[in-house]
N, C-alpha and C. Protein backbone atom coordinates (compact mmCIF):
# COMPACT_ATOMS: atom_id res chain seq x y z
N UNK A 1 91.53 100.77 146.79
CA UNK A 1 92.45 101.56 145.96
C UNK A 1 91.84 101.75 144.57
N UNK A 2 91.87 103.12 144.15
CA UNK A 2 91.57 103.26 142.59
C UNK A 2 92.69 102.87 141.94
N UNK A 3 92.07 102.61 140.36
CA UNK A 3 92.77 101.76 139.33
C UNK A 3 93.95 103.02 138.89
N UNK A 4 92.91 104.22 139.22
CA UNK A 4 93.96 105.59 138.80
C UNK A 4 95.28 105.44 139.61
N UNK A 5 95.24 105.57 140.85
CA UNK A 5 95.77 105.21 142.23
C UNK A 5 96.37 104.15 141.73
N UNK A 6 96.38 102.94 141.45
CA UNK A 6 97.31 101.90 141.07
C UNK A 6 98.11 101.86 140.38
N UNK A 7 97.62 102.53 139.25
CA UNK A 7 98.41 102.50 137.58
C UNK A 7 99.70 103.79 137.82
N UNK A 8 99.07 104.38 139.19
CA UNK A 8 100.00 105.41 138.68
C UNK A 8 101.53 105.47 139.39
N UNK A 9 101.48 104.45 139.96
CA UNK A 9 102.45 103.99 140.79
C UNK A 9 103.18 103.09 139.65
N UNK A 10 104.63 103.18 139.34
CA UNK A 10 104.99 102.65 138.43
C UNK A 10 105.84 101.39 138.52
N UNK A 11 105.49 100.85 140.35
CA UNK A 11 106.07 99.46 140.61
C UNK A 11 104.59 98.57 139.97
N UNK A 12 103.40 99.49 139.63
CA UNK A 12 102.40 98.79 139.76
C UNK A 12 102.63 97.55 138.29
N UNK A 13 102.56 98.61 137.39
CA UNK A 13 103.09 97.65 136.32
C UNK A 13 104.57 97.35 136.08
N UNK A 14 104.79 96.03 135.75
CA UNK A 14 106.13 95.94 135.36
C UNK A 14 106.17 94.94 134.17
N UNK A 15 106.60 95.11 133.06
CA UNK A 15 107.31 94.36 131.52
C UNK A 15 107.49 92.82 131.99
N UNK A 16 107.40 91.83 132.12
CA UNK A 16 108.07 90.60 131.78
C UNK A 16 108.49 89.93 130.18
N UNK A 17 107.74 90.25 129.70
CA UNK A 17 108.26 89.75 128.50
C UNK A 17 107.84 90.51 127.20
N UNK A 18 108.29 91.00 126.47
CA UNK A 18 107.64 91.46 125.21
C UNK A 18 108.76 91.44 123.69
N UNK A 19 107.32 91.39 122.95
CA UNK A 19 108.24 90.77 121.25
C UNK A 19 107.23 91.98 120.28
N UNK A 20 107.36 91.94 119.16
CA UNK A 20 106.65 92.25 118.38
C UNK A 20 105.38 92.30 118.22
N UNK A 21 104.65 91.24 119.25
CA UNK A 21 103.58 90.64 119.01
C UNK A 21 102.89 90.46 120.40
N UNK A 22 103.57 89.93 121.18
CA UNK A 22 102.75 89.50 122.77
C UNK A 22 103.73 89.89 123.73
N UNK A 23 102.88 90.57 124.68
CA UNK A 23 103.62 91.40 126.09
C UNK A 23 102.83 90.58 126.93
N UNK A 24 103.47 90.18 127.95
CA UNK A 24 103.05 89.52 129.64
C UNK A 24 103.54 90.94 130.53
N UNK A 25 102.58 91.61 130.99
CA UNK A 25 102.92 92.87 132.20
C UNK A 25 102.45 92.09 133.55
N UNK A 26 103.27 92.68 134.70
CA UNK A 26 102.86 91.50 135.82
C UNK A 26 101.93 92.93 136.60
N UNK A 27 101.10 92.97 137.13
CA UNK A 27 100.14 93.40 137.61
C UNK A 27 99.91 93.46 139.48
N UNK A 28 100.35 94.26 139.79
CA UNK A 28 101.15 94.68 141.53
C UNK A 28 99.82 95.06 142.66
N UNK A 29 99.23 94.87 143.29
CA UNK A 29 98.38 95.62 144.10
C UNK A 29 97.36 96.36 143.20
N UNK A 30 97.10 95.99 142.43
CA UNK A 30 95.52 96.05 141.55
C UNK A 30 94.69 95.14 141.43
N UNK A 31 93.69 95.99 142.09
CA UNK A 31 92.21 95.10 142.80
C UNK A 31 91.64 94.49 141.38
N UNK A 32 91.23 92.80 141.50
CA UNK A 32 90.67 92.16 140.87
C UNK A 32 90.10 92.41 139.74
N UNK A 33 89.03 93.37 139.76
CA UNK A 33 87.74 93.75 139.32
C UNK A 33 88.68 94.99 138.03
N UNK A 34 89.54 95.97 138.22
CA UNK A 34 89.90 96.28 138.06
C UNK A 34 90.84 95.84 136.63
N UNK A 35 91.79 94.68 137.14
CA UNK A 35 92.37 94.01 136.05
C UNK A 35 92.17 93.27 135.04
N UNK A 36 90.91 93.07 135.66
CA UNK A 36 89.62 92.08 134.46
C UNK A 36 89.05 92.97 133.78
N UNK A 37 89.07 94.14 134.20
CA UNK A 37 88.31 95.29 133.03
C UNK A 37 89.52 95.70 131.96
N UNK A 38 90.68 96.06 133.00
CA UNK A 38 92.21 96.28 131.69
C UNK A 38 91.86 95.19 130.66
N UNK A 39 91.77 93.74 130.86
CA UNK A 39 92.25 92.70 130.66
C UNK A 39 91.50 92.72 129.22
N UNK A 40 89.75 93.06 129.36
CA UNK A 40 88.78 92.97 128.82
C UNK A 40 88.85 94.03 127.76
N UNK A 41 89.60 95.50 128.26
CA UNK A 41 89.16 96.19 127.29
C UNK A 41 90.53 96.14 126.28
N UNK A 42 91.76 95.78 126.48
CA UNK A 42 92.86 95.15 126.12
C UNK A 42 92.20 94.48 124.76
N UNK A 43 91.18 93.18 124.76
CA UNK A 43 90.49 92.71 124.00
C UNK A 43 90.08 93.39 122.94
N UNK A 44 89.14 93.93 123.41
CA UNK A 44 88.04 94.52 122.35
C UNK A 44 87.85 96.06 122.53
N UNK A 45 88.29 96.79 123.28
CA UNK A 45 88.16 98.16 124.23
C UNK A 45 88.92 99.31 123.26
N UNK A 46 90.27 98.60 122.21
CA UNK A 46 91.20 99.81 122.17
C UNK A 46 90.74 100.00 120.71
N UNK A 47 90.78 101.26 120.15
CA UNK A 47 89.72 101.59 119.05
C UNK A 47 91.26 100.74 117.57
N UNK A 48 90.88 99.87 116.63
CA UNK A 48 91.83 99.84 115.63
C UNK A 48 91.17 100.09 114.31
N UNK A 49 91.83 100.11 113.08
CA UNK A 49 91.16 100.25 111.48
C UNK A 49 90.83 98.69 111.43
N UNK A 50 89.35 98.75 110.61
CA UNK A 50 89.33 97.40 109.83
C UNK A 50 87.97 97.95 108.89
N UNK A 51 88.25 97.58 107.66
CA UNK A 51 87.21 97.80 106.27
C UNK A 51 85.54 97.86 106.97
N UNK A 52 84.91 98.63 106.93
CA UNK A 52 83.60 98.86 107.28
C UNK A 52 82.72 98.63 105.95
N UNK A 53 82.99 99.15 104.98
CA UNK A 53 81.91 99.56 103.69
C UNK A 53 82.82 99.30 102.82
N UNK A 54 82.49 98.38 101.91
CA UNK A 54 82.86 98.07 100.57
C UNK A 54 81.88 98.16 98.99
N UNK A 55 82.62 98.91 98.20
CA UNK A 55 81.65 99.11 97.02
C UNK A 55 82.41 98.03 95.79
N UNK A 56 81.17 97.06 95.12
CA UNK A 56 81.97 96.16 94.73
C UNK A 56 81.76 96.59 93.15
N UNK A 57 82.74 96.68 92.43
CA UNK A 57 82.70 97.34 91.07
C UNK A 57 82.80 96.15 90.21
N UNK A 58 83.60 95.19 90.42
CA UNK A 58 83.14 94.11 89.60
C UNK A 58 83.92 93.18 90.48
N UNK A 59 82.88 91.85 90.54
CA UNK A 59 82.96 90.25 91.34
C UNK A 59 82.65 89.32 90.21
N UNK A 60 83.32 88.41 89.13
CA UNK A 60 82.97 87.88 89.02
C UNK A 60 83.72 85.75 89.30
N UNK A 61 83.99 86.32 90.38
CA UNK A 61 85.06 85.01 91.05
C UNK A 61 83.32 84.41 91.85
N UNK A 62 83.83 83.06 92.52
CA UNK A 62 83.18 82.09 92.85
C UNK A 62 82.25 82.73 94.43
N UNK A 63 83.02 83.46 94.89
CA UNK A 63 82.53 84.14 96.62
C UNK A 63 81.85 85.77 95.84
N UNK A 64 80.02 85.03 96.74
CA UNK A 64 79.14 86.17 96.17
C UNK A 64 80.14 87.39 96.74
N UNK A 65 79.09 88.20 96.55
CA UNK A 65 79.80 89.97 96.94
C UNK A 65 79.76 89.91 98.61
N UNK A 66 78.85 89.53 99.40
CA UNK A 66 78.84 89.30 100.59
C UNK A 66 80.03 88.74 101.09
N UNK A 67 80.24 87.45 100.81
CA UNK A 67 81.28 86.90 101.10
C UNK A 67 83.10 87.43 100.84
N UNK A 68 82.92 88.51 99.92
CA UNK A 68 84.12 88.81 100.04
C UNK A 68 83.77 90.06 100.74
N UNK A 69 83.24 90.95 100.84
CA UNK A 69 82.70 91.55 101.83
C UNK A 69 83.39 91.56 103.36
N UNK A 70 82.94 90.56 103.54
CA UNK A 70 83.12 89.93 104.84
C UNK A 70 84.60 89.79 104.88
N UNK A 71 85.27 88.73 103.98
CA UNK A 71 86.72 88.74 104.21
C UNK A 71 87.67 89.74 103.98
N UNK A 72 87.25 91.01 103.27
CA UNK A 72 88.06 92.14 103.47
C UNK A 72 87.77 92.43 104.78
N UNK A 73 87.15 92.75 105.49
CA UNK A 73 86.68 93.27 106.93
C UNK A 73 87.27 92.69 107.46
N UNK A 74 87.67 91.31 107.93
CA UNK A 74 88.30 90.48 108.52
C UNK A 74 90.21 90.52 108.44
N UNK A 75 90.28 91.14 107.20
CA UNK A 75 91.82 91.42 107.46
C UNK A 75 92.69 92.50 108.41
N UNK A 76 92.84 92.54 109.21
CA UNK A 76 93.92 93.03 110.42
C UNK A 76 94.72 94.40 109.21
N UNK A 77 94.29 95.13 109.57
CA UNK A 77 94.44 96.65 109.18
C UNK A 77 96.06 97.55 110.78
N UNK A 78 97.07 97.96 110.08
CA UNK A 78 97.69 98.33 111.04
C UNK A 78 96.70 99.67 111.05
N UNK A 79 97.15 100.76 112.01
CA UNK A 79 96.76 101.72 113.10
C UNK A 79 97.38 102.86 114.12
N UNK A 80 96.86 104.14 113.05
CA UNK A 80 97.64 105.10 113.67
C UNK A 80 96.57 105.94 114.63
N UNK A 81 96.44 105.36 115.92
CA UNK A 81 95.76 106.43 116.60
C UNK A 81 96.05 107.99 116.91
N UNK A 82 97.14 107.81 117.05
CA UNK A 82 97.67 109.96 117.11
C UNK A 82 96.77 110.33 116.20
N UNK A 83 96.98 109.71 114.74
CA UNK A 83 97.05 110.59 113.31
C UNK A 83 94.89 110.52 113.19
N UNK A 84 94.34 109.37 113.57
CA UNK A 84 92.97 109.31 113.54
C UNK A 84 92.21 109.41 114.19
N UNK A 85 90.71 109.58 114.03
CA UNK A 85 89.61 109.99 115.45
C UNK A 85 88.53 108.81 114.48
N UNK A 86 88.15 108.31 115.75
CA UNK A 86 87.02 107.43 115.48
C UNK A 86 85.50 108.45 115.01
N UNK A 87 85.07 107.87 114.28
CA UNK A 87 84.23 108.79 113.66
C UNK A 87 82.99 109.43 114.38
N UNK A 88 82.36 108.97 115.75
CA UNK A 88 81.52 110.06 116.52
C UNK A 88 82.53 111.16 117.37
N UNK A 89 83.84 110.67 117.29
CA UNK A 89 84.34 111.89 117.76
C UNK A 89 84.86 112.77 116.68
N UNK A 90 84.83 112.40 115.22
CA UNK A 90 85.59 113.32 114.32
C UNK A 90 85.17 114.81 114.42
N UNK A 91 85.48 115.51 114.18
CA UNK A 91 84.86 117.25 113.37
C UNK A 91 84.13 117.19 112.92
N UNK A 92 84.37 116.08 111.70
CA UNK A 92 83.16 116.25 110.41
C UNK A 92 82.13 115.84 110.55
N UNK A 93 82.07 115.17 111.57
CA UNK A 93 80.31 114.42 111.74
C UNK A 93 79.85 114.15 110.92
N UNK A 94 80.16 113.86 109.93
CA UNK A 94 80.04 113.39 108.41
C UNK A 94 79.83 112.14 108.32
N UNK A 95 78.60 111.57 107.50
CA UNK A 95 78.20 109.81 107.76
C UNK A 95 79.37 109.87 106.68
N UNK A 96 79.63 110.30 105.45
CA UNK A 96 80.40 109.90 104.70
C UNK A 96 81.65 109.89 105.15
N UNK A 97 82.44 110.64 106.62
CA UNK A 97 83.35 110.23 106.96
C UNK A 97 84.50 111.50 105.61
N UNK A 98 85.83 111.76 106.49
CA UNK A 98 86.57 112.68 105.79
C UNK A 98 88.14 112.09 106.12
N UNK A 99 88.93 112.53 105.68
CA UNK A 99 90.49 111.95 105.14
C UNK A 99 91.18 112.31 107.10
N UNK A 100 90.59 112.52 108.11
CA UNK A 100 90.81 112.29 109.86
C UNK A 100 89.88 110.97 110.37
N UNK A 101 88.87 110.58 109.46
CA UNK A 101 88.38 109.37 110.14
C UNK A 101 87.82 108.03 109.26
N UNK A 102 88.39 108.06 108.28
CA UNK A 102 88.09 107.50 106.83
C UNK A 102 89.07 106.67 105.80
N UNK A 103 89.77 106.31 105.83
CA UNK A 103 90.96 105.77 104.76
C UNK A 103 90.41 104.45 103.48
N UNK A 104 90.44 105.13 102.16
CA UNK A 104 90.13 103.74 101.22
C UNK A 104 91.31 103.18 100.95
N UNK A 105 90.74 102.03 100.56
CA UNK A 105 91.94 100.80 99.82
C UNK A 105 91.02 100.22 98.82
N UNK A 106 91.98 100.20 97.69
CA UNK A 106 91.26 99.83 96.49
C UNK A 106 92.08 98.44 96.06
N UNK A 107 91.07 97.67 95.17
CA UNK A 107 91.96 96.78 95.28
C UNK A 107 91.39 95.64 93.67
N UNK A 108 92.12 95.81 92.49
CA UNK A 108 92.00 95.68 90.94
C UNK A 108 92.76 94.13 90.75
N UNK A 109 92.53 93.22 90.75
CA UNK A 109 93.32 91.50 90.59
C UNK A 109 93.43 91.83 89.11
N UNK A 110 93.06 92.77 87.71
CA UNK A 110 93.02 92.95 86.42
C UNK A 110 92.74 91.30 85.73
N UNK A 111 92.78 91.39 84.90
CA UNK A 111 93.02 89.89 84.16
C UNK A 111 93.80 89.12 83.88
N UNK A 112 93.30 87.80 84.02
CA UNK A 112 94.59 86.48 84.01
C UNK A 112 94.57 85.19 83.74
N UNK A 113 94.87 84.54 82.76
CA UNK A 113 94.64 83.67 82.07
C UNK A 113 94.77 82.17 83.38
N UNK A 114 95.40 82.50 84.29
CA UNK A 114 95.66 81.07 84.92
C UNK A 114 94.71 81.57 86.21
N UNK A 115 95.14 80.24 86.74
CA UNK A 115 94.21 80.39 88.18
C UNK A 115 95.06 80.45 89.73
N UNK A 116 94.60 81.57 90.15
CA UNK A 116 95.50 82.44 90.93
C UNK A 116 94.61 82.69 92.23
N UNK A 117 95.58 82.78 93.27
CA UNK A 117 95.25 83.74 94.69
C UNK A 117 95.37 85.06 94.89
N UNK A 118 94.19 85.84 95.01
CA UNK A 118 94.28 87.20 95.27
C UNK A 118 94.67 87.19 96.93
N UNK A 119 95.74 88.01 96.82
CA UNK A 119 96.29 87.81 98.62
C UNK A 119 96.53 89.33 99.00
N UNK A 120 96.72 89.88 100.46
CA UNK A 120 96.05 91.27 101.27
C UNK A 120 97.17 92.26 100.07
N UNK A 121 98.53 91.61 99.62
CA UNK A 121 99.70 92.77 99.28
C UNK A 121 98.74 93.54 98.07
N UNK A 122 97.77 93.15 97.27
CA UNK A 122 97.36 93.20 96.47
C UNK A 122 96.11 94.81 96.44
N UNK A 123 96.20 94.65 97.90
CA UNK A 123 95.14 95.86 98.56
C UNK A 123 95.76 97.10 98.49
N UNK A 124 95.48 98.53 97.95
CA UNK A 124 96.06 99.48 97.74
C UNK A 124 95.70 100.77 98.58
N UNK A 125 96.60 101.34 99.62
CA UNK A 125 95.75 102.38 100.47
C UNK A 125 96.25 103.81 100.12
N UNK A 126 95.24 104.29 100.66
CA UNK A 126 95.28 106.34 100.19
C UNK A 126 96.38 106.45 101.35
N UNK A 127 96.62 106.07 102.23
CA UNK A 127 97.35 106.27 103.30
C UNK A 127 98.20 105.20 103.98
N UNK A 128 99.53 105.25 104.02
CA UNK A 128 101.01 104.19 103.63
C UNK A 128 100.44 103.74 105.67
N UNK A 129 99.97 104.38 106.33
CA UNK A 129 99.77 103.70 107.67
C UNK A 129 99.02 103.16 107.89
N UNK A 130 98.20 103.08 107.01
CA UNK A 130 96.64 102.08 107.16
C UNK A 130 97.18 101.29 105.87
N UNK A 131 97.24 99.81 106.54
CA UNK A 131 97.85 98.76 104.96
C UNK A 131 97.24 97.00 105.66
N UNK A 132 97.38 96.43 105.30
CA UNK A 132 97.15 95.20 105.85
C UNK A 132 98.45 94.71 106.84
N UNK A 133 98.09 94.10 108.08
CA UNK A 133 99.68 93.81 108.85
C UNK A 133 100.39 92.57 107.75
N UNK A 134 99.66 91.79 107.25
CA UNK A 134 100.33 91.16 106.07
C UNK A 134 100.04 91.17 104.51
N UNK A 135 101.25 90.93 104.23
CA UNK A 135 101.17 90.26 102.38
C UNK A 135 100.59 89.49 101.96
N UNK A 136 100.68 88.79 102.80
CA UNK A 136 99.90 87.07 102.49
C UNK A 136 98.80 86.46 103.05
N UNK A 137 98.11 87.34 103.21
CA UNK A 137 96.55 86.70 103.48
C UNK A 137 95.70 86.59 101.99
N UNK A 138 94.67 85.40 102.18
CA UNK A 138 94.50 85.17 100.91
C UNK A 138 93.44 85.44 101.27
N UNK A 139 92.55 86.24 99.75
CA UNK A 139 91.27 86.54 99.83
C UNK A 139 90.01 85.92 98.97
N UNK A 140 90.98 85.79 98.07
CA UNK A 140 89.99 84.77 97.06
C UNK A 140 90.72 84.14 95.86
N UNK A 141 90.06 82.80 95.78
CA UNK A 141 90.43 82.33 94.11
C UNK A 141 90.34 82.54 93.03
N UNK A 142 90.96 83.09 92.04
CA UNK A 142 89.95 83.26 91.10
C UNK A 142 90.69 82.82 89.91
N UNK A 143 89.96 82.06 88.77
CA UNK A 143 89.78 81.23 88.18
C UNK A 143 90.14 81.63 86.48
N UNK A 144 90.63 81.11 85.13
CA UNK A 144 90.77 82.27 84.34
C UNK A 144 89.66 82.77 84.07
N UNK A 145 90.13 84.23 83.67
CA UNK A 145 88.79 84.86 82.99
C UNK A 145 87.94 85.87 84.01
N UNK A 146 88.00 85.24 85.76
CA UNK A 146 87.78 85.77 86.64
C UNK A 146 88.44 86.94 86.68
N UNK A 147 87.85 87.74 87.54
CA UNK A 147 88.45 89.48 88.56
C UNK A 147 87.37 90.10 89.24
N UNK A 148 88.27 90.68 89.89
CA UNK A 148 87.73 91.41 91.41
C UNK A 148 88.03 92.70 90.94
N UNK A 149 87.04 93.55 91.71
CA UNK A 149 87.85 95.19 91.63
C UNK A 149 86.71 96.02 92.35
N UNK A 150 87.48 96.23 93.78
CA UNK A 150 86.89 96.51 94.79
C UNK A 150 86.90 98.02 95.37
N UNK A 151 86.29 98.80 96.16
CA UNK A 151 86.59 99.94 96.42
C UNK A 151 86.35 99.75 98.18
N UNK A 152 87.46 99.36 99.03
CA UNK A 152 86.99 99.74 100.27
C UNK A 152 87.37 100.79 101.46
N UNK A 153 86.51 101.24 102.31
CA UNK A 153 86.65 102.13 103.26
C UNK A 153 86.81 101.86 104.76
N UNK A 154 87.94 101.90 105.49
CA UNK A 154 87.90 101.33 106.79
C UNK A 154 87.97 102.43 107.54
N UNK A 155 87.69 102.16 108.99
CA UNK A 155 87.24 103.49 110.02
C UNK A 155 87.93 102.96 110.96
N UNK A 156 88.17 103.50 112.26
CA UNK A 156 88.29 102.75 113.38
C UNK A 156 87.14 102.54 114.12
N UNK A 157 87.27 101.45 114.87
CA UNK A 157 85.96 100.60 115.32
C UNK A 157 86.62 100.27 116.88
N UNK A 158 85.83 99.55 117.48
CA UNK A 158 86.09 98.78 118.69
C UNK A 158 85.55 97.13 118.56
N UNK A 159 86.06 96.45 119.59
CA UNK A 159 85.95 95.14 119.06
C UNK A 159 84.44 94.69 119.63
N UNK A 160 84.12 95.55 120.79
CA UNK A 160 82.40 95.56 121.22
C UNK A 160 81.36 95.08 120.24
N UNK A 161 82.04 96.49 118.69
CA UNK A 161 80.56 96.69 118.26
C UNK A 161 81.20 94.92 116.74
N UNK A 162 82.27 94.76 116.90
CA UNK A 162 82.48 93.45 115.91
C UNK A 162 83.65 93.09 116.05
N UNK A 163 83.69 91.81 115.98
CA UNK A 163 85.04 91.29 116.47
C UNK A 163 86.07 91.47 115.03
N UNK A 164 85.84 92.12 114.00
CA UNK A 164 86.91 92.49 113.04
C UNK A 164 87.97 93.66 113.99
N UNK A 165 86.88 94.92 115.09
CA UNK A 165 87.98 95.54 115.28
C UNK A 165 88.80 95.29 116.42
N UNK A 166 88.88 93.86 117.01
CA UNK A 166 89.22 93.63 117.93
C UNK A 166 90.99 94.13 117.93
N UNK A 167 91.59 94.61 119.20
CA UNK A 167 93.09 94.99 119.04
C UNK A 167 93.99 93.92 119.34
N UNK A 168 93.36 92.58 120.37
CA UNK A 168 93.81 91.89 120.76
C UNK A 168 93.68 90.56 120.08
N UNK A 169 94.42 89.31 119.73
CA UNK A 169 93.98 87.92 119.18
C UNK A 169 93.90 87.26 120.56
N UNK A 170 94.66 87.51 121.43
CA UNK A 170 94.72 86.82 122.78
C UNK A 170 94.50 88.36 123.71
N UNK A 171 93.57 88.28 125.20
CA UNK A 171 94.00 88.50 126.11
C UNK A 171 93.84 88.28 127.40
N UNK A 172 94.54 87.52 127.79
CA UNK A 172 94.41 86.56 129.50
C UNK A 172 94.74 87.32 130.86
N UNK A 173 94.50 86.91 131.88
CA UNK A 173 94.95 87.05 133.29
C UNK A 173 95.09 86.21 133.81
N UNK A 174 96.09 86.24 134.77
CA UNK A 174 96.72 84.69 135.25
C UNK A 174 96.82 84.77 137.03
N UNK A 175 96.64 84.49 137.46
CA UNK A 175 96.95 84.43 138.98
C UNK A 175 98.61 84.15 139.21
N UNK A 176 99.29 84.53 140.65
CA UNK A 176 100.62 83.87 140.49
C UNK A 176 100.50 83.02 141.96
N UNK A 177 102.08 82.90 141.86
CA UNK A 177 102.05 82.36 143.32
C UNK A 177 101.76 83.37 144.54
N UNK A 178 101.68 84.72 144.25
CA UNK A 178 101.57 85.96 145.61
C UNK A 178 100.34 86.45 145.04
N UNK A 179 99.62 86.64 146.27
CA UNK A 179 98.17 86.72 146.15
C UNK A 179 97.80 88.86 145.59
N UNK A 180 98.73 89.48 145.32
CA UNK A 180 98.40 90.49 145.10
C UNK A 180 99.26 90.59 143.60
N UNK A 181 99.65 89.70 143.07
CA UNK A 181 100.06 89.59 141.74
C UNK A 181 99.42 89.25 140.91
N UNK A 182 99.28 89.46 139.25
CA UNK A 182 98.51 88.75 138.42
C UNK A 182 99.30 89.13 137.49
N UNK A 183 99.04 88.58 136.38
CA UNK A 183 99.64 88.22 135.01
C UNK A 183 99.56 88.64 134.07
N UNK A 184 99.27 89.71 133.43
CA UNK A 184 98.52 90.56 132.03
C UNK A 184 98.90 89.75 130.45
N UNK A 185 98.29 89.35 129.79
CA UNK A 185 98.94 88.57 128.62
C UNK A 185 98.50 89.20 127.56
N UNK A 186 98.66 89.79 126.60
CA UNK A 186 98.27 89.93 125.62
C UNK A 186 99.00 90.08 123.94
N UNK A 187 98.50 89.55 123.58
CA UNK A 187 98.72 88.82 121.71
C UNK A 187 98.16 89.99 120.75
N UNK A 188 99.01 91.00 120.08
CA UNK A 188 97.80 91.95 119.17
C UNK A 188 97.97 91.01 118.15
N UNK A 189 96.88 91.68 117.09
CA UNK A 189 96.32 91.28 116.08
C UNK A 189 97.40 91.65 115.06
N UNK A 190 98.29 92.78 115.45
CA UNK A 190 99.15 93.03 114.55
C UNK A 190 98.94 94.70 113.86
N UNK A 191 97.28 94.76 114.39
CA UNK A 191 96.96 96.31 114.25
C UNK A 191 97.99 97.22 115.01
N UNK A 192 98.10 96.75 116.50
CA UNK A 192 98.94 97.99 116.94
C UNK A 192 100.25 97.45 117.41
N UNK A 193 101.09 98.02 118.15
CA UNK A 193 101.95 97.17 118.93
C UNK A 193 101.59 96.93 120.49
N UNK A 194 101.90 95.70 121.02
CA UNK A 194 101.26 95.15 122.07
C UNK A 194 101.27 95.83 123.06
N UNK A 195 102.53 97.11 123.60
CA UNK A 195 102.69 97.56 124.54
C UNK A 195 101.67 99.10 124.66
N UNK A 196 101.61 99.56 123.05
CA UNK A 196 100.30 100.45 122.70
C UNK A 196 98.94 100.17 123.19
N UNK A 197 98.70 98.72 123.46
CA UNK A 197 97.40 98.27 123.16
C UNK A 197 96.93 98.66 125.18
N UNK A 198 98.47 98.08 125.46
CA UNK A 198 98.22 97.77 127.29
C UNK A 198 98.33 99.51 127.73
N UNK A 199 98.94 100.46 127.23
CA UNK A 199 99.16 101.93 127.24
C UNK A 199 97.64 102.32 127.30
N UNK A 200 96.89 102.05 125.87
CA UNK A 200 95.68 102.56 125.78
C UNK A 200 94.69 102.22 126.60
N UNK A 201 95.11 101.14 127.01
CA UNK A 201 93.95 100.47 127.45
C UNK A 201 93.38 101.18 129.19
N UNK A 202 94.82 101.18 129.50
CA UNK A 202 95.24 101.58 130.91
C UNK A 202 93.95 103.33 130.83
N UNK A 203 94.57 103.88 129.70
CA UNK A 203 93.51 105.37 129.32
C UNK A 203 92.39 105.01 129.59
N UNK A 204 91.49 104.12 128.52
CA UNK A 204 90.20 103.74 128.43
C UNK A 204 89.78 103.13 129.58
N UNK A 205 90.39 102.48 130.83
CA UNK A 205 89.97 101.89 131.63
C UNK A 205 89.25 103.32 132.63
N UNK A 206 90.62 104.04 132.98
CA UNK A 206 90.84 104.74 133.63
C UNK A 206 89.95 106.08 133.07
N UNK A 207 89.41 106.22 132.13
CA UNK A 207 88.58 107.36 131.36
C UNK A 207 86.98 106.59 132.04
N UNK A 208 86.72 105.27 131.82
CA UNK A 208 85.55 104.68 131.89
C UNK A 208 85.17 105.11 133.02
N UNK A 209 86.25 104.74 134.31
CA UNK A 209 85.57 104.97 135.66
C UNK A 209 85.43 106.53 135.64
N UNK A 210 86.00 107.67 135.47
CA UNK A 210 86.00 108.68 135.63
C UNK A 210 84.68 109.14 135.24
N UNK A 211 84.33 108.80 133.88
CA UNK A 211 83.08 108.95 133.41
C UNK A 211 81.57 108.51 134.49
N UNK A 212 82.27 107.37 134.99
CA UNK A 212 80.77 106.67 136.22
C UNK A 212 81.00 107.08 136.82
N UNK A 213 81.85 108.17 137.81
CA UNK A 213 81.81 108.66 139.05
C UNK A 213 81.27 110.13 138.47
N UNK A 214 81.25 110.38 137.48
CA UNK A 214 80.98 111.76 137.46
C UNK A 214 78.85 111.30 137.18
N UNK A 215 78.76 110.28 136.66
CA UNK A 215 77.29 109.89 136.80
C UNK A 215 76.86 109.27 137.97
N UNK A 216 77.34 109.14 139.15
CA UNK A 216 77.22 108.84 140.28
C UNK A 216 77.02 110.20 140.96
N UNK A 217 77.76 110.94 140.73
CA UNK A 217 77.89 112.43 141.63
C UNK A 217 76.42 113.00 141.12
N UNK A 218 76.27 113.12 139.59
CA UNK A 218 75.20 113.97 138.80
C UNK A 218 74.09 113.02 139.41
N UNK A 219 73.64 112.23 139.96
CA UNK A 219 72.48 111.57 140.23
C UNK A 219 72.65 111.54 141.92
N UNK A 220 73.34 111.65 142.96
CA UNK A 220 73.50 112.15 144.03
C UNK A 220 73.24 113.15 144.37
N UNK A 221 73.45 114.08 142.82
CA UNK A 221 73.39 115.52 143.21
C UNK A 221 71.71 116.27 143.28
C-alpha cells in the first residue's frame, strides 16, 4: 500500500490526544517504513523560522559575538507557512532575501546601571508572526555599563540542514498491542502547532515519494 493510499483514507489517521503542544495520532494500516519517514520528517522535515544571520552593532557583555550569535539562532521563532516561502523557492532568488522570505528582529538592551537579564520579550520583529514562542528565554547577562544591540534576520530552514530549525522537540513511534497500529508522538518546539506539524509532514512525506517515482520512471525511461 502507498503512504498516498494510506493517508488518504481517513480511518488511517486518528487524534488521541492533543494540547497546545504534543499530539499522539494513532497510525492504522501504514506500512512501517512509511511511518518512520512521517515520524522523521515530523522532526526535522517541516520547514520553521529561526535567526540565520546576525549583524552585531554593539557587544560589549561577557559572550563573544559568536556566542550570542549562536543563542539568538537557538531561540524557537513561531511560523507562518501560508504567509512565507523558504528562500530557494522564493521569487526573489535574492541571497539578500526580500519581506516573502526574510523577517528582521532587532534587538537594543540600551543602558543600565544594575546587572540584568536580557530575555527573548526584549527581541523586536518587522513582522507581529515571526516573534519568539516565549518572553522568557534568557540570552545574556549583562553587567553595569554593559549592552547589546543586535540586528537579526531569520528565514525558514529545515531541521536537516541545523537543528535550530527543527519543528519538533520530541518525535516518537510506538508499537501497540495490534500489529497494524502504531503510535505517532510528537512535541513542537512551539514554532508551529503540533497538529500543523503532523498535516505538513503527511505533504512532505507524500511530495518526497512522488518526487522518487517520477526519478525512477525518468531513468527506466
Amino acid at each position: 500500500m502507498d503512504f498516498e493510499d494510506s493517508v488518504q483514507d481517513l480511518s488511517s489517521l486518528e487524534v488521541i490526544s492533543k494540547d497546545s503542544q504534543k499530539i499522539a495520532v494513532k497510525l492504522k494500516g501504514i506500512p512501517l517504513q512509511y511511518a518512520n519517514a512521517l515520524r522523521r520528517v515530523c522532526l526535522n522535515g517541516v520547514p520553521t523560522f529561526a535567526v540565520d544571520t546576525v549583524d552585531i552593532i554593539e557587544n560589549s557583555s561577557v559572550l563573544p559575538d559568536e556566542g550570542l550569535a549562536h543563542r539568538l539562532g537557538l531561540i524557537p521563532l513561531t511560523t507562518d507557512l501560508a504567509r512565507f516561502n523558504e528562500p530557494s523557492k522564493c521569487e526573489c532568488q535574492s541571497e539578500t532575501g526580500c519581506s516573502n522570505c526574510k523577517v528582521m528582529l532587532v534587538l537594543d538592551s540600551g543602558d543600565s546601571d544594575v546587572t540584568r537579564t536580557v530575555i527573548s520579550n526584549e527581541l523586536s520583529s518587522e513582522d507581529d508572526s515571526i516573534k519568539p514562542t516565549s518572553d522568557k528565554i534568557p540570552i545574556v547577562q549583562l553587567a553595569p555599563g554593559q549592552k547589546i544591540k543586535v540586528e537579526c534576520y531569520a528565514r525558514l530552514g529545515r531541521g536537516t540542514e541545523h537543528a535550530k530549525w527543527n519543528s519538533a522537540a520530541i518525535s516518537t513511534l510506538t508499537d501497540t498491542d495490534k500489529e497494524d497500529v502504531k503510535v505517532l508522538t510528537v512535541e513542537s518546539t512551539g514554532a508551529l502547532d503540533p497538529e500543523q506539524i503532523i498535516i505538513s509532514g503527511v505533504d512532505e512525506v507524500s511530495n518526497r515519494i512522488s518526487q522518487f517515482k517520477e526519478m525512477i520512471d525518468q531513468v527506466e525511461a
